[in-house]
C-alpha atoms as a PDB file:
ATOM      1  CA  UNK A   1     -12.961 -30.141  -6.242  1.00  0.00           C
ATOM      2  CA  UNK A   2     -11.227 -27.916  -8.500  1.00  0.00           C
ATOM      3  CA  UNK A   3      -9.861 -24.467  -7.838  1.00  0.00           C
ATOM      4  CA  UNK A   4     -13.066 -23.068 -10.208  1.00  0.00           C
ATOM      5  CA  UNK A   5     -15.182 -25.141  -8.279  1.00  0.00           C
ATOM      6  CA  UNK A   6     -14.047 -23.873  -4.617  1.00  0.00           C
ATOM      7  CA  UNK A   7     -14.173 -19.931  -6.210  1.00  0.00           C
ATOM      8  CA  UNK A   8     -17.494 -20.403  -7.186  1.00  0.00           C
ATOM      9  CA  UNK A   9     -18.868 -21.836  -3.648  1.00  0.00           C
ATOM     10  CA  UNK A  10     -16.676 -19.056  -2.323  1.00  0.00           C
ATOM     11  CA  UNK A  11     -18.601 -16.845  -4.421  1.00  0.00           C
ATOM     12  CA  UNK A  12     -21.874 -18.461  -3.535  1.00  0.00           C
ATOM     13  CA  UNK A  13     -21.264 -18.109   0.834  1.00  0.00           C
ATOM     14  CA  UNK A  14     -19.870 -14.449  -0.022  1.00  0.00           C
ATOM     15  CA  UNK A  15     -23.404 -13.544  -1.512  1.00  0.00           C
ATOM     16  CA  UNK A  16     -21.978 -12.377  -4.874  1.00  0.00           C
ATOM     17  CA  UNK A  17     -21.473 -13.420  -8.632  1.00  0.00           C
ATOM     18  CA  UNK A  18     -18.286 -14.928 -10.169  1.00  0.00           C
ATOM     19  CA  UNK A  19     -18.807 -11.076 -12.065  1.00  0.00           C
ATOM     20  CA  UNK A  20     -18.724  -8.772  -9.305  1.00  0.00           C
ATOM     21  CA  UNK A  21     -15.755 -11.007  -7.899  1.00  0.00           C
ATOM     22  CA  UNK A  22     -14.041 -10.114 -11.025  1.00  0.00           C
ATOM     23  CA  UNK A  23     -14.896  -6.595 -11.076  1.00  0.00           C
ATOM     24  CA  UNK A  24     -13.467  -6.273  -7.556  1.00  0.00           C
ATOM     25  CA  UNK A  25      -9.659  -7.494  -8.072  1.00  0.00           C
ATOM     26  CA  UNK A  26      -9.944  -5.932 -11.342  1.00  0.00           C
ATOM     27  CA  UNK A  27     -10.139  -7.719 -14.084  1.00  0.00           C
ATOM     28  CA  UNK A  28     -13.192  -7.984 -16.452  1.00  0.00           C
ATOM     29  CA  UNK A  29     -15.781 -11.413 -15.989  1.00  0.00           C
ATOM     30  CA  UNK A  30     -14.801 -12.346 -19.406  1.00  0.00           C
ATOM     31  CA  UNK A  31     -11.133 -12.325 -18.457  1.00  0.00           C
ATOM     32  CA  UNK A  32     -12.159 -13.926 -15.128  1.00  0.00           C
ATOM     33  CA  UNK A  33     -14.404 -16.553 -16.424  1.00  0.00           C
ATOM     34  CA  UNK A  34     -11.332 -17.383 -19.027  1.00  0.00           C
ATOM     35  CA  UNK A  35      -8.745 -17.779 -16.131  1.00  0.00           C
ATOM     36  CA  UNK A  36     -11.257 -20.093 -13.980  1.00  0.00           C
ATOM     37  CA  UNK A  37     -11.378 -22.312 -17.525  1.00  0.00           C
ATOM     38  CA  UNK A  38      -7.746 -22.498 -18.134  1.00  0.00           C
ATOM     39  CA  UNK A  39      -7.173 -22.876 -13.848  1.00  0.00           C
ATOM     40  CA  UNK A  40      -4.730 -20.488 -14.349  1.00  0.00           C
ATOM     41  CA  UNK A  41      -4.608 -18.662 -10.611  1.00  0.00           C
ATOM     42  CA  UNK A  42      -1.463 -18.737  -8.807  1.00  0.00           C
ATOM     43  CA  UNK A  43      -1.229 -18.736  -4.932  1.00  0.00           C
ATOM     44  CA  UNK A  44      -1.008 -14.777  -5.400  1.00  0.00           C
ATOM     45  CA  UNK A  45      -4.213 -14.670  -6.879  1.00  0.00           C
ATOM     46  CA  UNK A  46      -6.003 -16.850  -4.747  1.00  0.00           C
ATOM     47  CA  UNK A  47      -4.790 -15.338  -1.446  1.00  0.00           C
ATOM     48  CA  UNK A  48      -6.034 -11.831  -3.351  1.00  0.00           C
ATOM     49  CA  UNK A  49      -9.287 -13.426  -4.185  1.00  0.00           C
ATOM     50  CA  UNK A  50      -9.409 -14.374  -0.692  1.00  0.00           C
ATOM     51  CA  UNK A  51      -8.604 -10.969   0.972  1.00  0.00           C
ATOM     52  CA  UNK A  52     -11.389  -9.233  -1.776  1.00  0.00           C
ATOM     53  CA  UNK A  53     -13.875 -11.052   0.276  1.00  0.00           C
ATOM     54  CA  UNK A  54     -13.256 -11.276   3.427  1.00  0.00           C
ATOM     55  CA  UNK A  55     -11.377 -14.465   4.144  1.00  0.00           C
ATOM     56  CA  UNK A  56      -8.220 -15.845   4.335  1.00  0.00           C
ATOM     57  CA  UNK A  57      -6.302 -18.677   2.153  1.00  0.00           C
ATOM     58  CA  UNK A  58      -4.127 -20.989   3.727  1.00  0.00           C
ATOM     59  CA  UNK A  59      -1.535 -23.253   1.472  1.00  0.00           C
ATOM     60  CA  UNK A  60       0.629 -25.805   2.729  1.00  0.00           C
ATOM     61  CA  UNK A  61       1.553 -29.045   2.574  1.00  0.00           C
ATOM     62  CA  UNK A  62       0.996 -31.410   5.646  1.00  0.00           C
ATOM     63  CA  UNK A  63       3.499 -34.096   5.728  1.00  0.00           C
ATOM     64  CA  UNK A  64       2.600 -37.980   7.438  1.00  0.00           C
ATOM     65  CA  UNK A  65       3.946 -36.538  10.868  1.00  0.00           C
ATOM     66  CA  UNK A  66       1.057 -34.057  10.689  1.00  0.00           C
ATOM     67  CA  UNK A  67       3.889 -30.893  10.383  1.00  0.00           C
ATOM     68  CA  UNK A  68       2.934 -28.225   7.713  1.00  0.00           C
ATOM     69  CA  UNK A  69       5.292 -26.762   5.403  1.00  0.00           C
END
């Protein structure tokens, strides 16, 4: 699933549009809706996105041996 993909389920359980998403970190749905085509969000943005709703973003990379980095 792409990072588009996951922000519009995350939109979806958080009972609003991709829109009012954008409105609330500040940027414009047109602006928003260009970002989500180019999959253009850095961790920044998504822990942002995240925190605008409600929920937290975890990134890491879990090694063989099961240890996160």
């Amino acid at each position: 699933m792409t990072i588009s993909e996951q922000i519009k389920v995350l939109c979806v359980r958080s009972n609003i549009s991709v829109a009012e998403l954008a409105r609330r970190v500040g940027t414009t749905p047109q602006n928003f809706n260009s970002k989500m085509k180019r999959e253009s969000f850095t961790v920044s943005d998504l822990e942002y996105l995240a925190k605008t709703v409600g929920c937290s973003f975890e990134r890491h990379f879990i090694l063989p041996s099961g240890d996160k980095i």
